[in-house]
C-alpha atoms as a PDB file:
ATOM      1  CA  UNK A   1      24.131 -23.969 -26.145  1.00  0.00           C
ATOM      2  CA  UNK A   2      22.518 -21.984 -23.324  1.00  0.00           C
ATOM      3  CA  UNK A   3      22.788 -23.912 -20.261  1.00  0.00           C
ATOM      4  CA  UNK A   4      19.984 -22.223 -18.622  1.00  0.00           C
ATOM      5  CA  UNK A   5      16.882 -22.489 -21.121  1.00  0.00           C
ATOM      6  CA  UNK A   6      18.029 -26.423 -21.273  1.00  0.00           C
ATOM      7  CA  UNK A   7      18.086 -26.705 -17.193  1.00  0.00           C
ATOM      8  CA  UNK A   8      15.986 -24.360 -16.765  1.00  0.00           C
ATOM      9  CA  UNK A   9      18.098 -22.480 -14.604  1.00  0.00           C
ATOM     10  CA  UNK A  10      17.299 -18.944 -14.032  1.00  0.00           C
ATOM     11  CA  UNK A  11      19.444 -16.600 -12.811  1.00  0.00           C
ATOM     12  CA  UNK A  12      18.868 -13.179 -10.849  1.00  0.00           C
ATOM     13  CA  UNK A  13      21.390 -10.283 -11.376  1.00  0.00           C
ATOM     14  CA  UNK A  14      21.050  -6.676  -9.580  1.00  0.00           C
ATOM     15  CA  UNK A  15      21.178  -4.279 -12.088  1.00  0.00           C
ATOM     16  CA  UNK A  16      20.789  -0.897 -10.568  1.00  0.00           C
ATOM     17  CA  UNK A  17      19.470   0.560  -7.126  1.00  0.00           C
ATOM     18  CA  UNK A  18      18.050   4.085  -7.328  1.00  0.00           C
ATOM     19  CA  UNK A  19      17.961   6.862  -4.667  1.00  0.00           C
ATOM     20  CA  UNK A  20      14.749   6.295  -3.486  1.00  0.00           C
ATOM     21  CA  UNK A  21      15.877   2.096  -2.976  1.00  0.00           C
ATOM     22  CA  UNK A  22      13.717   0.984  -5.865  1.00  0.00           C
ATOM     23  CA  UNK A  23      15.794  -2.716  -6.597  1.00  0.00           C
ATOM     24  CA  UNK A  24      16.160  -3.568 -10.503  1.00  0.00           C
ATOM     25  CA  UNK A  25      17.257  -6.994 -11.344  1.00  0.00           C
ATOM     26  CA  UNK A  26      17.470  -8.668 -14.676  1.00  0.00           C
ATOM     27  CA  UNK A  27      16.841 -12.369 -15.098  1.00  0.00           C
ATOM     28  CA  UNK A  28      18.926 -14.799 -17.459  1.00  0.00           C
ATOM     29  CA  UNK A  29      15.628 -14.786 -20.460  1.00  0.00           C
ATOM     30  CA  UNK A  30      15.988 -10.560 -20.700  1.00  0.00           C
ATOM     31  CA  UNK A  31      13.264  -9.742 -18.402  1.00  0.00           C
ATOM     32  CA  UNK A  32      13.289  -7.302 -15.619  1.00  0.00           C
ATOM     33  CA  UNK A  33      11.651  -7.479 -12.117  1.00  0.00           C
ATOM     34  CA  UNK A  34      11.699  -4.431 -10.470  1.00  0.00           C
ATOM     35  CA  UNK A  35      11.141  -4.058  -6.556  1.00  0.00           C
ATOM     36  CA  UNK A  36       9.572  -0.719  -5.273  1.00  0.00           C
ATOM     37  CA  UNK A  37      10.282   0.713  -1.494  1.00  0.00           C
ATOM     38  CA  UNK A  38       5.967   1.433  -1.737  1.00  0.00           C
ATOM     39  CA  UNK A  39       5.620  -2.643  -1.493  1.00  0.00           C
ATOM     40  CA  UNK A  40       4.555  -3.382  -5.557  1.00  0.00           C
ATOM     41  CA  UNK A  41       6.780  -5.960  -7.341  1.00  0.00           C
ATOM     42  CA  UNK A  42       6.500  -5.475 -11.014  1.00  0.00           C
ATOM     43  CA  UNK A  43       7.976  -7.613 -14.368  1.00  0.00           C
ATOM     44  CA  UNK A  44       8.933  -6.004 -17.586  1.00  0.00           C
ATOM     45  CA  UNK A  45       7.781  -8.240 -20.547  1.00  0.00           C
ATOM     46  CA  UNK A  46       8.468  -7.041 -23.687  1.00  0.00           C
ATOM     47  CA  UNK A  47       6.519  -3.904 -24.101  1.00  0.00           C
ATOM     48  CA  UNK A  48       4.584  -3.993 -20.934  1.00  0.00           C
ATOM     49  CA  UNK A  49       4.831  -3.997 -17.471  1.00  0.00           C
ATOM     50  CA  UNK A  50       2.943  -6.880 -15.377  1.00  0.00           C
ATOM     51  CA  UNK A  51       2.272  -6.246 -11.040  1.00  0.00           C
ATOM     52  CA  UNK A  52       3.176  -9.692 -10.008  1.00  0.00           C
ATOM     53  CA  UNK A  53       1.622  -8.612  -6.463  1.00  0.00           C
ATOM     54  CA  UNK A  54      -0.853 -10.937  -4.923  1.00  0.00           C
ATOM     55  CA  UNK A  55      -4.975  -9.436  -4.704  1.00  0.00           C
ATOM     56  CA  UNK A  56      -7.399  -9.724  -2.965  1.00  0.00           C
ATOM     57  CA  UNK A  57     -11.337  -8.831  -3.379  1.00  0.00           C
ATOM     58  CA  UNK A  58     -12.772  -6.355  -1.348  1.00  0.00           C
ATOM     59  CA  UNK A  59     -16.331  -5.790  -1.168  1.00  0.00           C
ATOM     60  CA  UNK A  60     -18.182  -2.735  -0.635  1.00  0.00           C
ATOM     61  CA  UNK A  61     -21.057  -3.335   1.027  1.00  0.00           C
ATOM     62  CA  UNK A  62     -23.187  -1.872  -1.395  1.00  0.00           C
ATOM     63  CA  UNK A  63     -25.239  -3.650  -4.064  1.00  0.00           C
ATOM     64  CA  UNK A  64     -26.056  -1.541  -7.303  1.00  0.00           C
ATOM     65  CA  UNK A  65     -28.218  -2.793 -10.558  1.00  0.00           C
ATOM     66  CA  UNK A  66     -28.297  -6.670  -8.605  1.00  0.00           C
ATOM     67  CA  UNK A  67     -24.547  -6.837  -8.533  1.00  0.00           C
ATOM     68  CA  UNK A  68     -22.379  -7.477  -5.704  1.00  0.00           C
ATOM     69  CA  UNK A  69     -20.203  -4.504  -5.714  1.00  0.00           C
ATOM     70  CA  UNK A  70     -16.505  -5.322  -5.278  1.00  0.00           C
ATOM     71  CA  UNK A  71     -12.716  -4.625  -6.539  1.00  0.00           C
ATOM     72  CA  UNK A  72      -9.505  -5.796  -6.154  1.00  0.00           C
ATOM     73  CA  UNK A  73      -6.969  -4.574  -4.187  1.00  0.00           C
ATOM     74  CA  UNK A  74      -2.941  -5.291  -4.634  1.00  0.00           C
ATOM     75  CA  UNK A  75      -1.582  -6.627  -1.214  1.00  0.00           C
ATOM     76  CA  UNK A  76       1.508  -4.790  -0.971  1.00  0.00           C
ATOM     77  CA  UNK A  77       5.014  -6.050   0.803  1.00  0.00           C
ATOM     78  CA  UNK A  78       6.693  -3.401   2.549  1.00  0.00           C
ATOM     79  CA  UNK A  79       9.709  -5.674   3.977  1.00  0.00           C
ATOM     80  CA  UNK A  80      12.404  -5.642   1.334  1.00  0.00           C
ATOM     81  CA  UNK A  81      13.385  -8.862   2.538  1.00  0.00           C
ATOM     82  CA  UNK A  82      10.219 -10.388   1.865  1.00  0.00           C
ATOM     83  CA  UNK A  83       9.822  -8.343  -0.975  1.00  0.00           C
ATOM     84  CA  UNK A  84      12.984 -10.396  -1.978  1.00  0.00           C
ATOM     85  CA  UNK A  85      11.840 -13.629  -0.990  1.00  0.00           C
ATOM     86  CA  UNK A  86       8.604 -13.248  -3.094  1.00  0.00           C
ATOM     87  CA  UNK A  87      10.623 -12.214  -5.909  1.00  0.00           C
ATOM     88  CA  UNK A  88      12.482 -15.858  -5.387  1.00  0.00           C
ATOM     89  CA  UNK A  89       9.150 -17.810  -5.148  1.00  0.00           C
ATOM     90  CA  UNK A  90       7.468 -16.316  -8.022  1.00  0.00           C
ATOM     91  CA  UNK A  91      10.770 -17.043 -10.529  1.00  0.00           C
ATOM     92  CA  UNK A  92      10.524 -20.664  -9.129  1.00  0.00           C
ATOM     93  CA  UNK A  93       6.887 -20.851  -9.488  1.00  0.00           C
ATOM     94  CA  UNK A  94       6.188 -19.482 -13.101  1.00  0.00           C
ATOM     95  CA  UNK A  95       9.468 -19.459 -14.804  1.00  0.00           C
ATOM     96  CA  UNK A  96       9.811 -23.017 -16.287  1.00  0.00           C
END
């Protein structure tokens, strides 16, 4: 009986630290967060790799063929420690 998937407890392990300070942790379900020094926080699910960083649209000021033009842009988190307390929100947030 896993204690965790019937609790719903999740637990956050740090796996590795490379030279550059890129943080790798591993949750309790087999998934990996990663935490780069550039600001992105990403998730490893499965076979792909998710940004979990928040966006926000940006518009250009230009209009072309009646469309507003626009993209989104990753709002990146250069403090580690709030790097780390995102990390902390988002498991409590979407893991269930």
């Amino acid at each position: 009986m896993n204690l965790w998937r019937e609790y719903k407890i999740i637990n956050m392990k740090l796996i590795n630290v490379s030279k550059k300070g890129t943080l790798k942790f591993e949750l309790s379900d087999g998934r990996f967060i990663t935490s780069y020094n550039s600001g992105y926080v990403r998730i490893n699910c499965n076979d792909r790799i998710y940004q979990i960083n928040k966006v926000k649209k940006v518009y250009t000021g230009y209009r072309f063929h009646s469309m507003d033009d626009y993209f989104y842009k990753r709002i990146l988190i250069h403090c580690p420690q709030k790097r780390y307390e995102y990390i902390k929100a988002w498991i409590n947030r979407n893991i269930k």
